[in-house]
N, C-alpha and C. Protein backbone atom coordinates (compact mmCIF):
# COMPACT_ATOMS: atom_id res chain seq x y z
N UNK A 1 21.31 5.45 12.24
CA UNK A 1 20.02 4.82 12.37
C UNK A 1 20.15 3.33 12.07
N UNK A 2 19.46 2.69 12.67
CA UNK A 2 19.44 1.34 12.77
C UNK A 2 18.71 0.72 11.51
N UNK A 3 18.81 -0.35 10.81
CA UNK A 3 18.17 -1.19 9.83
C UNK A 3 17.18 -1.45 10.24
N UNK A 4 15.85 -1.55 9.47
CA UNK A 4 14.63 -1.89 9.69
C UNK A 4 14.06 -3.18 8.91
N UNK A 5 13.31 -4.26 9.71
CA UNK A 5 12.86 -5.17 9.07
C UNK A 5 11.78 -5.29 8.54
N UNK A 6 11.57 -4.97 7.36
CA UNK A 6 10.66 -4.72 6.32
C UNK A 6 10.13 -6.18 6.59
N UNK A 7 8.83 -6.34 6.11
CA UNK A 7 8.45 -7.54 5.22
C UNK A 7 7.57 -6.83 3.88
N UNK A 8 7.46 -7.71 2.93
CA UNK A 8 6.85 -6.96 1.68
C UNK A 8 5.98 -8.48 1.33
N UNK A 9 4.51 -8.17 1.07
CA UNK A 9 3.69 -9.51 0.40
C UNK A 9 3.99 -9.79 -0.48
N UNK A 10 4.48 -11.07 -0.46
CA UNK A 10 5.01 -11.86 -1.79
C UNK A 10 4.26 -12.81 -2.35
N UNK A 11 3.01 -12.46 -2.66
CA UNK A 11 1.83 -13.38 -3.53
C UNK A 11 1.33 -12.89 -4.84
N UNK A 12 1.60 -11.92 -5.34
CA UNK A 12 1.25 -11.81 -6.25
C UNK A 12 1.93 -9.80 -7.05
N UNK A 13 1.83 -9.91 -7.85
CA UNK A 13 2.52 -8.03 -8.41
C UNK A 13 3.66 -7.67 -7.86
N UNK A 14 3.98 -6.86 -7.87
CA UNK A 14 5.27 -5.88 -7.85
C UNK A 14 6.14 -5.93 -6.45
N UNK A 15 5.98 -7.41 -6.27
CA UNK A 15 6.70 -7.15 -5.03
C UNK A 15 8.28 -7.14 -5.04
N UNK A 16 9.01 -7.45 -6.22
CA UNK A 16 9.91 -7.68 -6.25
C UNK A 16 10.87 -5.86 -6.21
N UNK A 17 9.82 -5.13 -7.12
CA UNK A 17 10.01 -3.84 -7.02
C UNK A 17 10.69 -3.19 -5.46
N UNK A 18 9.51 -3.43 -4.72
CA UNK A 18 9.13 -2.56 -3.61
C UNK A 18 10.24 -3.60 -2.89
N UNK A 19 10.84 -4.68 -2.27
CA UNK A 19 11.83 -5.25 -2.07
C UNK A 19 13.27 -4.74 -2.45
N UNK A 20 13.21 -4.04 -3.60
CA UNK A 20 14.75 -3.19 -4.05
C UNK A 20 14.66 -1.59 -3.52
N UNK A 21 13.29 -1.10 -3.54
CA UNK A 21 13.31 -0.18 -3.03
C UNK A 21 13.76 -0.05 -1.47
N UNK A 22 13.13 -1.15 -0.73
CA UNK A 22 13.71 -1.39 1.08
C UNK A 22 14.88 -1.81 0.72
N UNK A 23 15.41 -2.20 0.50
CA UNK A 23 17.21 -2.40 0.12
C UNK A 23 17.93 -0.97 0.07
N UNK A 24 17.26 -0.32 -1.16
CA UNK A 24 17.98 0.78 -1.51
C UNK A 24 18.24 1.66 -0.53
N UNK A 25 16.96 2.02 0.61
CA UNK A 25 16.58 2.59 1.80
C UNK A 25 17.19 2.13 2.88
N UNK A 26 18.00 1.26 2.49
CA UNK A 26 18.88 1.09 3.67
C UNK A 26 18.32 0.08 4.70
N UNK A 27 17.41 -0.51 4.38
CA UNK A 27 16.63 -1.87 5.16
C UNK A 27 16.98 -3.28 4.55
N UNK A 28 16.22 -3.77 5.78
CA UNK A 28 15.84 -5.49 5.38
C UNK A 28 15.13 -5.68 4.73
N UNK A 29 14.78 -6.58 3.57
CA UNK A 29 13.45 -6.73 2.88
C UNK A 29 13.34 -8.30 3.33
N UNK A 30 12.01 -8.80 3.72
CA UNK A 30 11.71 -10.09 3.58
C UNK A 30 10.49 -10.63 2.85
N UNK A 31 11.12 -11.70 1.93
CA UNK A 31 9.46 -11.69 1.34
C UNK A 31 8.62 -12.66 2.07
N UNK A 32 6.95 -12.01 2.01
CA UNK A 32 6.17 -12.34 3.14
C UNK A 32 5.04 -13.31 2.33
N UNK A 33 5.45 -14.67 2.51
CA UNK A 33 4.14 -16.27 2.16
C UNK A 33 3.80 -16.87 3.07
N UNK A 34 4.39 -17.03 4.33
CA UNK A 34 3.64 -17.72 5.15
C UNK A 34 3.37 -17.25 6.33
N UNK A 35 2.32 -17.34 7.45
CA UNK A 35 1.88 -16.48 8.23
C UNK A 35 3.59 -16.39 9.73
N UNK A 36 4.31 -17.43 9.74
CA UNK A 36 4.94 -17.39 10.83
C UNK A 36 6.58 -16.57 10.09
N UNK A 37 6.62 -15.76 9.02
CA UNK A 37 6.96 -14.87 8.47
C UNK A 37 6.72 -13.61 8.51
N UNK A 38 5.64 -13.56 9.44
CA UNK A 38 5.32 -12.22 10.30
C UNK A 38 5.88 -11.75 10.96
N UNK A 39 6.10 -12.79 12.07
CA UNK A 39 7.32 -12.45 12.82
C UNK A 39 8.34 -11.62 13.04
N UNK A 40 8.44 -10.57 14.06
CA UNK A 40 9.41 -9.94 13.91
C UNK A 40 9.68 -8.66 13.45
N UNK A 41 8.55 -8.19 12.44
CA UNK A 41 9.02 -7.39 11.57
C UNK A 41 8.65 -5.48 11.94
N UNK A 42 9.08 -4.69 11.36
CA UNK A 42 9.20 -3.16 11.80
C UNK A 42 8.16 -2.75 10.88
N UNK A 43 7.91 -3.70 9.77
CA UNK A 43 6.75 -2.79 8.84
C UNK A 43 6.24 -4.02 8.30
N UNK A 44 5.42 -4.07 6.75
CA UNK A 44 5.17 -4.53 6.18
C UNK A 44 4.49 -3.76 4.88
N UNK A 45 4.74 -4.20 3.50
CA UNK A 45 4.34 -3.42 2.37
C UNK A 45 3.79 -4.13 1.77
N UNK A 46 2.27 -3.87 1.04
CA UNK A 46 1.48 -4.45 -0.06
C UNK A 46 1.62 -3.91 -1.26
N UNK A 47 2.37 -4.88 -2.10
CA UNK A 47 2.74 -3.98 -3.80
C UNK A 47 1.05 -3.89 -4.28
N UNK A 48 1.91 -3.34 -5.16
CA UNK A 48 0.96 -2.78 -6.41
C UNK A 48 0.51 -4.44 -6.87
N UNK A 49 -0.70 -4.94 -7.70
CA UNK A 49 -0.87 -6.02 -8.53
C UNK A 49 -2.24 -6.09 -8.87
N UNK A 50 -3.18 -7.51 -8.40
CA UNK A 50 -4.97 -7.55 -8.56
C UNK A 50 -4.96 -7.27 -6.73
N UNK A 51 -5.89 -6.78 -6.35
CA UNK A 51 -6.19 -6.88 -4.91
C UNK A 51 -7.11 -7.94 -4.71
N UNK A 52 -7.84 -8.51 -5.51
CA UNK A 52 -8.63 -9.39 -5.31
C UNK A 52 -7.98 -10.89 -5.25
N UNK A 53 -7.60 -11.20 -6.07
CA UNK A 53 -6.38 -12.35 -6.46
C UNK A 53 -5.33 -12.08 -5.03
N UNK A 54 -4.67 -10.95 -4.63
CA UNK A 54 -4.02 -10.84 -3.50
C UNK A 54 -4.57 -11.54 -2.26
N UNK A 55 -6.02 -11.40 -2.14
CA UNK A 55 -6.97 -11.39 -1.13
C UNK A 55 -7.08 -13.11 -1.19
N UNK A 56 -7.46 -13.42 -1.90
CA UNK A 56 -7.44 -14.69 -2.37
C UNK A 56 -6.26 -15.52 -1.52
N UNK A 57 -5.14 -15.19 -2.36
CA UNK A 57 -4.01 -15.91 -2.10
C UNK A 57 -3.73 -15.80 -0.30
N UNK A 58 -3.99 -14.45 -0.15
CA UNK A 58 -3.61 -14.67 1.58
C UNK A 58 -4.48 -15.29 2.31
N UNK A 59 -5.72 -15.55 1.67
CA UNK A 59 -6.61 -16.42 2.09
C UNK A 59 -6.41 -18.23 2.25
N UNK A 60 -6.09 -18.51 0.40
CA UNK A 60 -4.97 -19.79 0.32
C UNK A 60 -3.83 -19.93 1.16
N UNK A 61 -3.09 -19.22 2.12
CA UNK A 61 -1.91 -19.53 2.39
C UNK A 61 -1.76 -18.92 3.90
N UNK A 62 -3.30 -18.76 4.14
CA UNK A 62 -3.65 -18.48 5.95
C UNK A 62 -2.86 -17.43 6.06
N UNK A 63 -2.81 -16.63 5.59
CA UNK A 63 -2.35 -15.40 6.14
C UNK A 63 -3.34 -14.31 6.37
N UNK A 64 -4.00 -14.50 5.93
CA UNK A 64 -5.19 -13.38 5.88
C UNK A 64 -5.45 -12.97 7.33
N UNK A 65 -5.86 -13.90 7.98
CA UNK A 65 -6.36 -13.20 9.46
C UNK A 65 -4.79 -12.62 10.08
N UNK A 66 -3.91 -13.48 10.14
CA UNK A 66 -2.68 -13.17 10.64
C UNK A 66 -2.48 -11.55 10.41
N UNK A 67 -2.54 -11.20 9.03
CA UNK A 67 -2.35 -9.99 8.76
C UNK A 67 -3.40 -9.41 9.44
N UNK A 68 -4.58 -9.48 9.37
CA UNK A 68 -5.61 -8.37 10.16
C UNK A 68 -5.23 -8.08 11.33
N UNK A 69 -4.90 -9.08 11.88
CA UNK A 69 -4.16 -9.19 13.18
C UNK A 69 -3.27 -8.09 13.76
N UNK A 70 -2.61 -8.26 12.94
CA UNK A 70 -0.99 -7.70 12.94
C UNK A 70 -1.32 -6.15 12.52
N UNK A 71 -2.34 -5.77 11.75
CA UNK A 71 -3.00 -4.47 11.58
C UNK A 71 -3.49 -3.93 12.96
N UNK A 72 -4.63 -4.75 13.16
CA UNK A 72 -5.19 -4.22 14.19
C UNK A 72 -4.72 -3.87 16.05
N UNK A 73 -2.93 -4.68 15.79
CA UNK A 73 -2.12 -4.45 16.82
C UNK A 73 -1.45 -3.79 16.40
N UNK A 74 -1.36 -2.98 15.30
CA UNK A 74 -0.47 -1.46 15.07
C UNK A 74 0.60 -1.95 14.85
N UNK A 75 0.68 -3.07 13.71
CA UNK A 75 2.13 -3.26 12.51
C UNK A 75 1.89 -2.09 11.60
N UNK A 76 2.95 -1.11 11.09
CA UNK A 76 3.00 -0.25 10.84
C UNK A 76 2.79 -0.61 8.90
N UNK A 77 1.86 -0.38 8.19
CA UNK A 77 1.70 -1.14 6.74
C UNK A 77 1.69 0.45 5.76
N UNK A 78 2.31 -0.41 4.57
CA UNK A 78 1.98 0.43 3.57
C UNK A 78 1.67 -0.13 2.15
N UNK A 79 0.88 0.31 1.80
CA UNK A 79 0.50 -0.44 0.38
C UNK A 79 0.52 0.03 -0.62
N UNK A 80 0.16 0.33 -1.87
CA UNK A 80 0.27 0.85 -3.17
C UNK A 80 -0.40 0.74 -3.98
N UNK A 81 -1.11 0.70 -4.69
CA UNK A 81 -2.63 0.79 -5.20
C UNK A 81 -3.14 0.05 -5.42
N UNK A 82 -3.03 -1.64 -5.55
CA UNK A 82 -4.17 -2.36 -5.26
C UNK A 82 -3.68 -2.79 -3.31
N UNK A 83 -2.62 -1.85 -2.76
CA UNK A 83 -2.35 -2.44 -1.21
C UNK A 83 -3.33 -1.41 -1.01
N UNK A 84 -3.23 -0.22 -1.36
CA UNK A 84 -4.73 1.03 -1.15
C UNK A 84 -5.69 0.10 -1.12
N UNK A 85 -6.08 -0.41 -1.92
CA UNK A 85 -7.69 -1.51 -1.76
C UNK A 85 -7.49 -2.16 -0.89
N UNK A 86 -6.42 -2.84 -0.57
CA UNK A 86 -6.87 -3.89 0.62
C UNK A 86 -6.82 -3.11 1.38
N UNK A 87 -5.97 -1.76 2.43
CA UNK A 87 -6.20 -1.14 3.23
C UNK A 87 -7.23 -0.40 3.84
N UNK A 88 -8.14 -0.26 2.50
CA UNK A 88 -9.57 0.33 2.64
C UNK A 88 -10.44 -0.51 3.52
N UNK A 89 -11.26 0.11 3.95
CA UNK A 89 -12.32 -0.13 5.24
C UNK A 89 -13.65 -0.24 4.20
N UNK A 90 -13.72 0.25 2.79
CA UNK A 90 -14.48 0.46 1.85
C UNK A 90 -14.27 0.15 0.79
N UNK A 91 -15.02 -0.41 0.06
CA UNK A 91 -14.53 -0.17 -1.16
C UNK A 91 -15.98 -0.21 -2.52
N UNK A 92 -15.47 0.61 -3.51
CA UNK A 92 -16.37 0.66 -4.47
C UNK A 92 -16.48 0.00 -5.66
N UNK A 93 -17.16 -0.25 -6.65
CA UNK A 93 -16.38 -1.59 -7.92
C UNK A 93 -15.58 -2.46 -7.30
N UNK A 94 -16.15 -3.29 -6.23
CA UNK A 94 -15.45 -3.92 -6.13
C UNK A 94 -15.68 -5.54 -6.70
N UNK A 95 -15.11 -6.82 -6.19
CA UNK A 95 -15.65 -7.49 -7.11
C UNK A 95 -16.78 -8.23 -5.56
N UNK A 96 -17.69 -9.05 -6.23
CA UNK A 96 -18.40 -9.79 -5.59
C UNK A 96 -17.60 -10.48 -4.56
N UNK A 97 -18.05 -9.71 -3.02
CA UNK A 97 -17.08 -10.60 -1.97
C UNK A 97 -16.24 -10.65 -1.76
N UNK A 98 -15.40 -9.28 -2.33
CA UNK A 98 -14.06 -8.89 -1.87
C UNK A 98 -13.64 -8.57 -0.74
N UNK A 99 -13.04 -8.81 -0.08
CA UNK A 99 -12.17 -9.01 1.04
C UNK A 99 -11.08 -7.93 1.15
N UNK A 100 -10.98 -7.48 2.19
CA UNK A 100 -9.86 -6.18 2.61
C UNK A 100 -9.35 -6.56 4.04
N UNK A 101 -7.96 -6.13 4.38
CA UNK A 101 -7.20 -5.90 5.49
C UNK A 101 -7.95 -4.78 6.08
N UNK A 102 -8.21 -3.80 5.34
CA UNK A 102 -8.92 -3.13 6.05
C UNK A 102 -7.81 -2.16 7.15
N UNK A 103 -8.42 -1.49 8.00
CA UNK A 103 -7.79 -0.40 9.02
C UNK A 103 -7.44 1.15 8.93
N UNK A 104 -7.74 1.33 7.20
CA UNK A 104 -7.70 3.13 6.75
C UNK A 104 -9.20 3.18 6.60
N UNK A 105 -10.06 3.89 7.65
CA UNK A 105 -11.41 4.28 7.70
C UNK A 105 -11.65 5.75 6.03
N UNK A 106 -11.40 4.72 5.08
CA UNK A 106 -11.89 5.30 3.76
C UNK A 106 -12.62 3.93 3.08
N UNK A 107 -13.19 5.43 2.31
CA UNK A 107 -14.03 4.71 0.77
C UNK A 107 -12.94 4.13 -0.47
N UNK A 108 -12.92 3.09 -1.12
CA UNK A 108 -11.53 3.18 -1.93
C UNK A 108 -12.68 2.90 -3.60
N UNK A 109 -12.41 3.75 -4.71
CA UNK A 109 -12.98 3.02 -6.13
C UNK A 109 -11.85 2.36 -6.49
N UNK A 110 -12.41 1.18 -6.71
CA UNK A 110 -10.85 0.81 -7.63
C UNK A 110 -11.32 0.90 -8.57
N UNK A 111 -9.96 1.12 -9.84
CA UNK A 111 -10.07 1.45 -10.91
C UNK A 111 -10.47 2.64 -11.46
N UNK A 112 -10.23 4.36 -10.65
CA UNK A 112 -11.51 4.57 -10.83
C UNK A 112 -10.48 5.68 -12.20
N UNK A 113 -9.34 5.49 -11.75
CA UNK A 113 -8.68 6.32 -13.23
C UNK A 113 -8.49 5.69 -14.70
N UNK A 114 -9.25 4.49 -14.78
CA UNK A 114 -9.42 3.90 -15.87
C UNK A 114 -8.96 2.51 -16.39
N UNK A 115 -8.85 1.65 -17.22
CA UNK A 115 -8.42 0.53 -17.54
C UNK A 115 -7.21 0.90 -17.72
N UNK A 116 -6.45 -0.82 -18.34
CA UNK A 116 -4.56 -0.40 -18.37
C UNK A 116 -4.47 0.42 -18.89
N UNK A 117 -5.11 1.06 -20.55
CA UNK A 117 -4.69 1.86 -21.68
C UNK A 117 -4.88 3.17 -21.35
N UNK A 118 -5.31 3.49 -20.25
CA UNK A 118 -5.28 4.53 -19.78
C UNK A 118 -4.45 4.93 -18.36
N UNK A 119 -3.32 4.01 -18.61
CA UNK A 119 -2.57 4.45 -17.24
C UNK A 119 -1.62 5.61 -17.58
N UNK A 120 -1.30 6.61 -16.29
CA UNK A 120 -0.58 7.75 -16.83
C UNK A 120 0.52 8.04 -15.67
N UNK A 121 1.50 8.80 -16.38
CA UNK A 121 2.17 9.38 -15.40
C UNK A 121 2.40 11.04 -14.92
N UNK A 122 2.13 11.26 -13.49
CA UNK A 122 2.01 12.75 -13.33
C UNK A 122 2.31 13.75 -12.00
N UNK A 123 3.22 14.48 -12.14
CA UNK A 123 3.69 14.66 -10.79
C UNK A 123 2.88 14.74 -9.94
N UNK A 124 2.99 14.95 -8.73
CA UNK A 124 2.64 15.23 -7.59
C UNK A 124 2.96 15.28 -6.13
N UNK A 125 2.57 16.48 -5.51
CA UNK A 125 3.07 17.11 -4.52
C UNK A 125 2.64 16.24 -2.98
N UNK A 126 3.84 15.24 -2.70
CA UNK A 126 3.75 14.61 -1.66
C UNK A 126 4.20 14.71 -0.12
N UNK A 127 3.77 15.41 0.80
CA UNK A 127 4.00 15.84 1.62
C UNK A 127 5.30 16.78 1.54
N UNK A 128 4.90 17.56 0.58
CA UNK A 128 5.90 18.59 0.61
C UNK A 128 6.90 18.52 -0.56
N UNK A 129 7.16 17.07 -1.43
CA UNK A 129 7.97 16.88 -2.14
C UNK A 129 7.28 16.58 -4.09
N UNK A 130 7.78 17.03 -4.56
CA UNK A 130 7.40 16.51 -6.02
C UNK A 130 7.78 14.79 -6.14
N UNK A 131 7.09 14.50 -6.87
CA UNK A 131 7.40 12.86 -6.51
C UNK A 131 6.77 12.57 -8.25
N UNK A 132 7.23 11.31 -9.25
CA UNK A 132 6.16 11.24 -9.98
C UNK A 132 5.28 9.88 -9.69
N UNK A 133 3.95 10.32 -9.91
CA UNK A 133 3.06 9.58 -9.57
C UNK A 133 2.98 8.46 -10.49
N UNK A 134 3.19 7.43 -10.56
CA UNK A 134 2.46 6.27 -12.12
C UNK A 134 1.07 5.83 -11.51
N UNK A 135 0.33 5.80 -12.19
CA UNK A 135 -0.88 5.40 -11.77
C UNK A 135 -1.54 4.57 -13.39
N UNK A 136 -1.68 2.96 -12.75
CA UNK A 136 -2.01 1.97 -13.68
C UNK A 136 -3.17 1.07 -12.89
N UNK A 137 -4.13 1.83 -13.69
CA UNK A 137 -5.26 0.89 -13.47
C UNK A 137 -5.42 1.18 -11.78
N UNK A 138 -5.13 2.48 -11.40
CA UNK A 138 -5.56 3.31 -10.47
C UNK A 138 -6.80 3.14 -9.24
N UNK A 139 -6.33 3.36 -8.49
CA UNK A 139 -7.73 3.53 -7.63
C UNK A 139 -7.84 4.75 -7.09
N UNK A 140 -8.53 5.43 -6.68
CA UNK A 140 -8.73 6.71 -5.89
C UNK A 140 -9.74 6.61 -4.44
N UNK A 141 -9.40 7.58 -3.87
CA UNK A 141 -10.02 7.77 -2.27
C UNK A 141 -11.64 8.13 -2.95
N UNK A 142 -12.37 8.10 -2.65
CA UNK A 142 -13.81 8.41 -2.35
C UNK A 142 -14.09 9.15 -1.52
N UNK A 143 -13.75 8.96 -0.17
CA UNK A 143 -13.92 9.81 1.06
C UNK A 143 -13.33 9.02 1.87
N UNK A 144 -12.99 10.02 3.17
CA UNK A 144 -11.90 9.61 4.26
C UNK A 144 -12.94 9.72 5.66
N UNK A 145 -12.56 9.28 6.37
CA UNK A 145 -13.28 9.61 7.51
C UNK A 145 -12.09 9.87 9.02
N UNK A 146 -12.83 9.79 9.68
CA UNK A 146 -12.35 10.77 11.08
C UNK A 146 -10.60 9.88 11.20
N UNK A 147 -9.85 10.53 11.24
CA UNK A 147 -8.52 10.17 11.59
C UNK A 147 -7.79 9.88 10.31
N UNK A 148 -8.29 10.45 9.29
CA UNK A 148 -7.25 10.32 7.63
C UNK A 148 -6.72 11.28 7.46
N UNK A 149 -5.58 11.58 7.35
CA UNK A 149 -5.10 12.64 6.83
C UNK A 149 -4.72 12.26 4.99
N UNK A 150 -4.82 13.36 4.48
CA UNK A 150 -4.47 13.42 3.06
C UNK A 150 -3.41 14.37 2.68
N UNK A 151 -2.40 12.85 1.88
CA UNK A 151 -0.94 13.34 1.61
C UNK A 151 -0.35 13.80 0.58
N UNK A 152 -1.83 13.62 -0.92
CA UNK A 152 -1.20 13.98 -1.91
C UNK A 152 -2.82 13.83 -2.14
N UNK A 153 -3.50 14.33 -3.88
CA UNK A 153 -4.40 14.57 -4.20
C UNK A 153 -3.65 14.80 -5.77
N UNK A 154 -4.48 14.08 -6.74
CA UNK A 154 -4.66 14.34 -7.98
C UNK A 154 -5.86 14.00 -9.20
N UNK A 155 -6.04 15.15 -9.69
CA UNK A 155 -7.41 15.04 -10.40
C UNK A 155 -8.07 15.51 -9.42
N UNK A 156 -8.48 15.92 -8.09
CA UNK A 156 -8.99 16.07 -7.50
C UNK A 156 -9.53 15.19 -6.54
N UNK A 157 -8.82 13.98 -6.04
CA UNK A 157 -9.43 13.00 -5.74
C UNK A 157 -7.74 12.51 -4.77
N UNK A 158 -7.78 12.63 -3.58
CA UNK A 158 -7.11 11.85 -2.89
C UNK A 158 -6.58 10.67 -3.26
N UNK A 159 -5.03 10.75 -3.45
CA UNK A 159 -4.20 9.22 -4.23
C UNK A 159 -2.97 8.82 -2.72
N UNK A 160 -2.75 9.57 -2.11
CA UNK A 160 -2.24 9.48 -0.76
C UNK A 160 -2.68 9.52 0.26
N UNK A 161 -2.60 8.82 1.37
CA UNK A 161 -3.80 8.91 2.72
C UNK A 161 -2.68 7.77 3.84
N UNK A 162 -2.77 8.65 5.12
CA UNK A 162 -2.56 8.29 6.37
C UNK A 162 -3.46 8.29 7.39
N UNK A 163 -3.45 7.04 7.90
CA UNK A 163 -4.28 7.16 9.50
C UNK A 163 -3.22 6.25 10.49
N UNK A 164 -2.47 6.60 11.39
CA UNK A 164 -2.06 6.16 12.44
C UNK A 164 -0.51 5.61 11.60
N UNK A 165 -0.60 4.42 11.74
CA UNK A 165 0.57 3.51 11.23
C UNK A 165 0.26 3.07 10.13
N UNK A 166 -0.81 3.66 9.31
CA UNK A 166 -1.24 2.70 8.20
C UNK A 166 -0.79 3.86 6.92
N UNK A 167 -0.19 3.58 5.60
CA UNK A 167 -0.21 5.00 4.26
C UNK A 167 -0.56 4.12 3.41
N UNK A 168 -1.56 4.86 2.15
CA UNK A 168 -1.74 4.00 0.98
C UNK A 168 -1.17 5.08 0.36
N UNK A 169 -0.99 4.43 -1.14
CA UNK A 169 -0.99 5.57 -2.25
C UNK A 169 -1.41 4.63 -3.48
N UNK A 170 -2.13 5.26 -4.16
CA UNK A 170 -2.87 4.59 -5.48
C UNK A 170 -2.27 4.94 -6.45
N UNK A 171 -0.79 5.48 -6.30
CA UNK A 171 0.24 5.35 -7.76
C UNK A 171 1.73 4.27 -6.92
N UNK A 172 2.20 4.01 -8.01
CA UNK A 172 3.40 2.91 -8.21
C UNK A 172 4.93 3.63 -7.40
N UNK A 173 5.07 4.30 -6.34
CA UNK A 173 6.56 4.89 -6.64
C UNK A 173 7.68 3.66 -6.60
N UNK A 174 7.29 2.71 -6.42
CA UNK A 174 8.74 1.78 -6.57
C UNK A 174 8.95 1.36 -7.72
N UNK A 175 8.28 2.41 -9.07
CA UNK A 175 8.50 1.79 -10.55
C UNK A 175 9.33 3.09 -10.82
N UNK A 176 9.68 4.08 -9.82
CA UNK A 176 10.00 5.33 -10.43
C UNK A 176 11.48 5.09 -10.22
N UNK A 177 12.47 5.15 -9.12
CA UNK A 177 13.64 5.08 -8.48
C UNK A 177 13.37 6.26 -7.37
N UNK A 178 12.30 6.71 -7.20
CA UNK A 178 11.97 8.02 -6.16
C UNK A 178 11.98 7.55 -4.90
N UNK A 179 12.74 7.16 -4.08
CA UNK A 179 12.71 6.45 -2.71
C UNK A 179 11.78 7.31 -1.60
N UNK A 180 11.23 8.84 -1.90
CA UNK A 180 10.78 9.00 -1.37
C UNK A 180 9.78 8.96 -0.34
N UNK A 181 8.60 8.04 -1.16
CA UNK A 181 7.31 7.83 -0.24
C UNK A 181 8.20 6.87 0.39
N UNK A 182 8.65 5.93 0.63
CA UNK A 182 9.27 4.31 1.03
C UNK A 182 9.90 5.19 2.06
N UNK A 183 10.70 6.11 1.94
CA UNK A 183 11.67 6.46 3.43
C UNK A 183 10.49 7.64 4.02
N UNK A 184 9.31 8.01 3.70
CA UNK A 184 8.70 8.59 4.71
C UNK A 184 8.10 7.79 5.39
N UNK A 185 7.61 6.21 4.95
CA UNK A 185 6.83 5.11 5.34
C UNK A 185 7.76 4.80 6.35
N UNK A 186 9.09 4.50 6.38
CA UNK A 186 10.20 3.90 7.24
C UNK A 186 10.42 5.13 8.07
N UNK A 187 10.75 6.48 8.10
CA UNK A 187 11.45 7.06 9.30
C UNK A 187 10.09 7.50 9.52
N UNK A 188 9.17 8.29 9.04
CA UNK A 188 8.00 8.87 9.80
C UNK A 188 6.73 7.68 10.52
N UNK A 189 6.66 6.47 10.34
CA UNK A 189 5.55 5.65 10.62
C UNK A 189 6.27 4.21 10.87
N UNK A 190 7.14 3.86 10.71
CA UNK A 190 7.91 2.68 11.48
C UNK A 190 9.00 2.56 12.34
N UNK A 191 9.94 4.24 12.40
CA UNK A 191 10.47 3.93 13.48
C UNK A 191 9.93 5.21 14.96
């Protein structure tokens, strides 16, 4: 199989993570600041960090539409729980005038598993695989609408979700060494 050219948002949280994880997986990682850094690429990943401050910054640094763009022409994205918020079509608590990429036709709460002191870790059954979940300062699905499939569920509340080319998950796996979700994102939805 051929190498894939990742890009991963490099404005703010854990991108440095999710960058070793596309390495490890046998890809390209590029980190993604300016919009003609789009270019080219087989995927793109939104770490874990603030989604709002994210939103912001791709706003500061004109990327923002670029990316909608690049969504709404079926760049294949994956995000991670504040990339879950921006992927949302919805969102709940959110802050005044928050801004989303948008393109997963769900509801997203952020926050809704609690502040930092309550972040936890806990398996869960991800398309078939045990995986462990970290979930910090969490968000969860609300509701999905027509074309979501749901890939994992904990607490009762959807933490994994697919529609088309797009996966969120509202726990951390590139804090675990579990390459799992990352190579279902790459062989099942980017190549």
């Amino acid at each position: 199989m051929s190498s894939l050219n990742i890009g991963v948002l490099a404005l703010q949280g854990d991108f440095r993570e999710h960058i070793e994880a596309t390495f490890a997986c046998g890809n390209k990682a590029t980190a993604i600041r300016r919009p003609d850094e789009l270019q080219g690429l087989d995927g793109l990943i939104f770490p874990g960090g603030e989604s709002t401050t994210i939103a912001l910054l791709a706003t500061s640094y004109q990327l923002f539409d670029p990316i909608r763009e690049a969504i709404a022409s079926g760049l294949p994205v994956y995000g991670s729980c504040a990339g879950m918020i921006l992927l949302a079509d919805r969102i709940l608590d959110g802050a005044a005038g928050q801004k989303t990429f948008g393109g997963i036709n769900m509801t997203v709460r952020r926050n809704a598993f609690g502040r930092q002191v309550e972040s936890f870790e806990e398996d869960i059954d991800f398309v078939g695989k045990r995986v462990n979940g970290v979930f910090i300062r969490a968000p969860w699905v609300e509701s999905v609408g027509a074309g979501v499939e749901v890939l994992a569920t904990a607490s009762g509340h959807p933490v994994a979700v697919r529609q088309g080319k797009l996966l969120a998950t509202s726990f951390h796996p590139e804090l675990t060494g579990d390459l799992s979700v990352h190579q279902y994102f790459f062989d099942e939805i980017c190549r």
